[in-house]
Protein backbone atom coordinates (compact mmCIF):
# COMPACT_ATOMS: atom_id res chain seq x y z
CA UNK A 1 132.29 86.96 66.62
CA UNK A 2 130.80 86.61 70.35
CA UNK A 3 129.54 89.42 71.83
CA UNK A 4 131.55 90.34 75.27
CA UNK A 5 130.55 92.53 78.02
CA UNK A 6 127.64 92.59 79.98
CA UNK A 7 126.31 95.41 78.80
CA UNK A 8 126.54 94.88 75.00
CA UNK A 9 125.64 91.25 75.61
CA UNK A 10 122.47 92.32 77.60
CA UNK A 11 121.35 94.68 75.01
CA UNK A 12 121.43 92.15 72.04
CA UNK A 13 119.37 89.47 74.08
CA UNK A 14 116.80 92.25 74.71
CA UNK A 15 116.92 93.54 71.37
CA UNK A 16 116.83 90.08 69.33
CA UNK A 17 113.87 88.68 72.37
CA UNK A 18 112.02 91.99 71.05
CA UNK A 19 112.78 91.21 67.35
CA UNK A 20 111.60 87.70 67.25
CA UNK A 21 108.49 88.20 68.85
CA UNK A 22 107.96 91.48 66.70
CA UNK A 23 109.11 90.26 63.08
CA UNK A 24 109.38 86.00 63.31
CA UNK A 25 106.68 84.25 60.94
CA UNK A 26 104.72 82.77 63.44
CA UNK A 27 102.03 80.21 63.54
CA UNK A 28 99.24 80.25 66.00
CA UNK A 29 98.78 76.66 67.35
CA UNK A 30 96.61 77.32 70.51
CA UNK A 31 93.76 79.29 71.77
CA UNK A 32 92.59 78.05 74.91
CA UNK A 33 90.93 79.57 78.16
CA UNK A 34 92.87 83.42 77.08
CA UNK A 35 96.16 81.79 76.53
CA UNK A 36 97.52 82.05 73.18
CA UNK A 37 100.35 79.87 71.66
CA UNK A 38 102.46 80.75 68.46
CA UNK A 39 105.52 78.51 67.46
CA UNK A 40 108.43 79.57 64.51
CA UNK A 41 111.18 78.07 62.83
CA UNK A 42 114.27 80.46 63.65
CA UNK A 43 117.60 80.03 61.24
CA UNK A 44 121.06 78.53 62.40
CA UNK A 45 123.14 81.72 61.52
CA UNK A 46 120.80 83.53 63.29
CA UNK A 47 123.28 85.32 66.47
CA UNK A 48 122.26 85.47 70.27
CA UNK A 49 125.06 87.92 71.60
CA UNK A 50 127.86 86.48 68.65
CA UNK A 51 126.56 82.93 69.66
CA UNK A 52 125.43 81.48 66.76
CA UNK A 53 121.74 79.18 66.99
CA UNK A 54 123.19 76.53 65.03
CA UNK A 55 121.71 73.00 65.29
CA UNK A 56 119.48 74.62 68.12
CA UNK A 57 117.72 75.55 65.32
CA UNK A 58 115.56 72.23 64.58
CA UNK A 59 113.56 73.16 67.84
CA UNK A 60 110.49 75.28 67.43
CA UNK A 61 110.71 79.08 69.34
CA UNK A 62 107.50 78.76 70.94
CA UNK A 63 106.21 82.04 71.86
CA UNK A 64 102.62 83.11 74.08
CA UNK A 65 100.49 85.66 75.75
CA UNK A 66 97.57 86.05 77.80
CA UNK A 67 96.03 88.52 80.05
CA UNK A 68 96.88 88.25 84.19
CA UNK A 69 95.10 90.05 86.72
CA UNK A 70 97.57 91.58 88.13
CA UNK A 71 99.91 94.34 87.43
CA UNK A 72 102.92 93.67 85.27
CA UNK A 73 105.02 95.41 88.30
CA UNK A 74 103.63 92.97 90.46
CA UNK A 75 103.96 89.27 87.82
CA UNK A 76 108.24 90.99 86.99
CA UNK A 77 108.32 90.63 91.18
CA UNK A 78 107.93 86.57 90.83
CA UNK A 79 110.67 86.37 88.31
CA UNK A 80 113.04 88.34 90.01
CA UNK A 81 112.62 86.22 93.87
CA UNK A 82 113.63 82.58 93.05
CA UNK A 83 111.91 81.80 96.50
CA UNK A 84 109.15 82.44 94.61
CA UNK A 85 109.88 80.49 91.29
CA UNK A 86 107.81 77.43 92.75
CA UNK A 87 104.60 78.94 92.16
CA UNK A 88 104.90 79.40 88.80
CA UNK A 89 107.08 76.31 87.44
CA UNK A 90 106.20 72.96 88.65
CA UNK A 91 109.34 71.36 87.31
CA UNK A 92 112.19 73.70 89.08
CA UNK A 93 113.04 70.95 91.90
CA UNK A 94 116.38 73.72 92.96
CA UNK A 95 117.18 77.00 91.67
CA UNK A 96 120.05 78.99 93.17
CA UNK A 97 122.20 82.38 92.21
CA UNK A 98 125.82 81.61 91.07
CA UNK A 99 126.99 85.51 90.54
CA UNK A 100 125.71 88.65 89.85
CA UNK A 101 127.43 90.41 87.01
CA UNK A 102 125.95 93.57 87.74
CA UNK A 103 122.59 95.19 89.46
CA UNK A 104 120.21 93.49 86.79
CA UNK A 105 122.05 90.68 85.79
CA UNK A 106 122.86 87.19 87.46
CA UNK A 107 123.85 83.30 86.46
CA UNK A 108 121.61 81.12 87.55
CA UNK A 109 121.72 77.26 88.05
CA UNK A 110 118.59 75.37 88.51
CA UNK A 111 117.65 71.73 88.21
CA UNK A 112 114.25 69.71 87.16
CA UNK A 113 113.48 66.42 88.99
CA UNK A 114 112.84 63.53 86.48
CA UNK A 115 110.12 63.60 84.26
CA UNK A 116 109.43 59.24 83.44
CA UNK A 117 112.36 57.89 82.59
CA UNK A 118 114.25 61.27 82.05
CA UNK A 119 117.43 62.03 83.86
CA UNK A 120 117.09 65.06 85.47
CA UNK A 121 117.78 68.01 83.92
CA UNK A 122 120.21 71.12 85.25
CA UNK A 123 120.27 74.26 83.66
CA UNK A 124 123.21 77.21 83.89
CA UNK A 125 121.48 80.60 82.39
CA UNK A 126 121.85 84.70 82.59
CA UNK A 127 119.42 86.20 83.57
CA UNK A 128 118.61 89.98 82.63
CA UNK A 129 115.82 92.14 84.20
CA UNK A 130 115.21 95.36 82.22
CA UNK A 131 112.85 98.08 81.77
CA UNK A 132 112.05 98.95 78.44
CA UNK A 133 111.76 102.82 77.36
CA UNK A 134 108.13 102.21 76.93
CA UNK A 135 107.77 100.91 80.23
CA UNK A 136 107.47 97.16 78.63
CA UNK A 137 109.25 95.03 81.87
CA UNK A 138 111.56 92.22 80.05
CA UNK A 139 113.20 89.27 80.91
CA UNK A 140 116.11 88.08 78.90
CA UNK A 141 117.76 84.51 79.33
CA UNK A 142 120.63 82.77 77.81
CA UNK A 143 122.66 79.52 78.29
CA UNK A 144 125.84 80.31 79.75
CA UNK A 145 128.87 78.47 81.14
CA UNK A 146 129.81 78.86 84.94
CA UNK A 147 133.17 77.56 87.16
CA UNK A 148 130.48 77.30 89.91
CA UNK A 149 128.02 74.79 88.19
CA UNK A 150 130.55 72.38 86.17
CA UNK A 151 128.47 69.34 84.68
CA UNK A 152 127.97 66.08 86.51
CA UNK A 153 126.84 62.43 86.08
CA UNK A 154 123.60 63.35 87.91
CA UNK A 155 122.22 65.69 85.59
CA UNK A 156 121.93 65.82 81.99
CA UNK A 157 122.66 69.66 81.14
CA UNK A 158 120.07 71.57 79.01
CA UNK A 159 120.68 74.73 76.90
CA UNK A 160 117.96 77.53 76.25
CA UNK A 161 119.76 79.34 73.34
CA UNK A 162 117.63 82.25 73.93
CA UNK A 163 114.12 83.05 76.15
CA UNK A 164 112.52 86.00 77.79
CA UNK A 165 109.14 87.26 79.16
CA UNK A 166 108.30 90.82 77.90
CA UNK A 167 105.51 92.13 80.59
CA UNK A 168 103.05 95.42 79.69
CA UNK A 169 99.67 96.57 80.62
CA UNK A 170 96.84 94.90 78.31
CA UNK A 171 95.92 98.00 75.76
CA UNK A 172 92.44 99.59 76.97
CA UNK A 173 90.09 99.79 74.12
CA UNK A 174 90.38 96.04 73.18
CA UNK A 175 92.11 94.37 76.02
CA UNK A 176 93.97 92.98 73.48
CA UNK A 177 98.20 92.42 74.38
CA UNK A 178 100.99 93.60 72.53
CA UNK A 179 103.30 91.04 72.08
């Protein structure tokens, strides 16, 4: 059964985004220049907010972490400004805010130019800014469906089934990040 409300469906992004990087079997595949890179197999019944993964499920969650210099305050203020979202993803050609469900909590549309022979790519996704009771600043994204961004011939749509960027101070004694 899909999970309705923004509220409710907020809180199980958070809480599953939290769960897989906390309890998924993960394989480390890269170590390079402080950047790590896990990937994990997650399972079709597994539910994003009563949405099921289903065949999503024969892509690899890819999961990493490395250390910025820079306060997470400062990193959570790029994510939030889509003026902004330029510097950080070469591939977002357009980005643009369909509707804000609520203070932390908007639809998004953005689009990719093409990539070789690849159409170019549009996506429709929530996006949910939260801070965490330990101060953790998260992240959460979905696929969603939106009267404002209806598919077209131009664009071949593309469905994240579930992302999110969890943001904390590197730990002191080892510099090491919780993840």
């Amino acid at each position: 059964k899909e999970v309705t409300g923004i509220d409710a469906v907020n809180d199980d992004l958070v809480e599953k985004i939290l769960t897989i990087c906390g309890e998924a079997s993960w394989t480390q595949i890269s170590d390079s220049d402080g950047i790590k890179v896990w990937r994990t197999m997650l399972p079709e019944s597994l539910q994003i907010a009563g949405r099921p993964l289903g065949p999503s499920a024969k892509f690899f969650c890819v999961m990493s972490s490395g250390i910025l210099d820079a306060p997470p305050e400062q990193v959570y203020t790029y994510f939030v400004d889509n003026s902004r979202v330029h510097e950080y993803n070469e591939f977002c050609k357009q980005v643009k805010d369909l509707e804000y469900l609520d203070a932390n909590t908007k639809i998004t549309w953005s689009a990719s130019g093409r990539v070789g022979p690849f159409k170019e790519r549009d996506f429709v996704t929530r996006v949910h800014y939260r801070t965490a009771s330990d101060g953790s600043l998260i992240i959460a994204n979905r696929a969603e469906k939106h009267p404002k961004a209806p598919e077209t011939e131009r664009f071949l749509r593309m469905e994240i089934m579930i992302g999110g960027n969890v943001l904390r101070p590197a730990r002191e004694a080892d510099g090491a990040l919780d993840h």
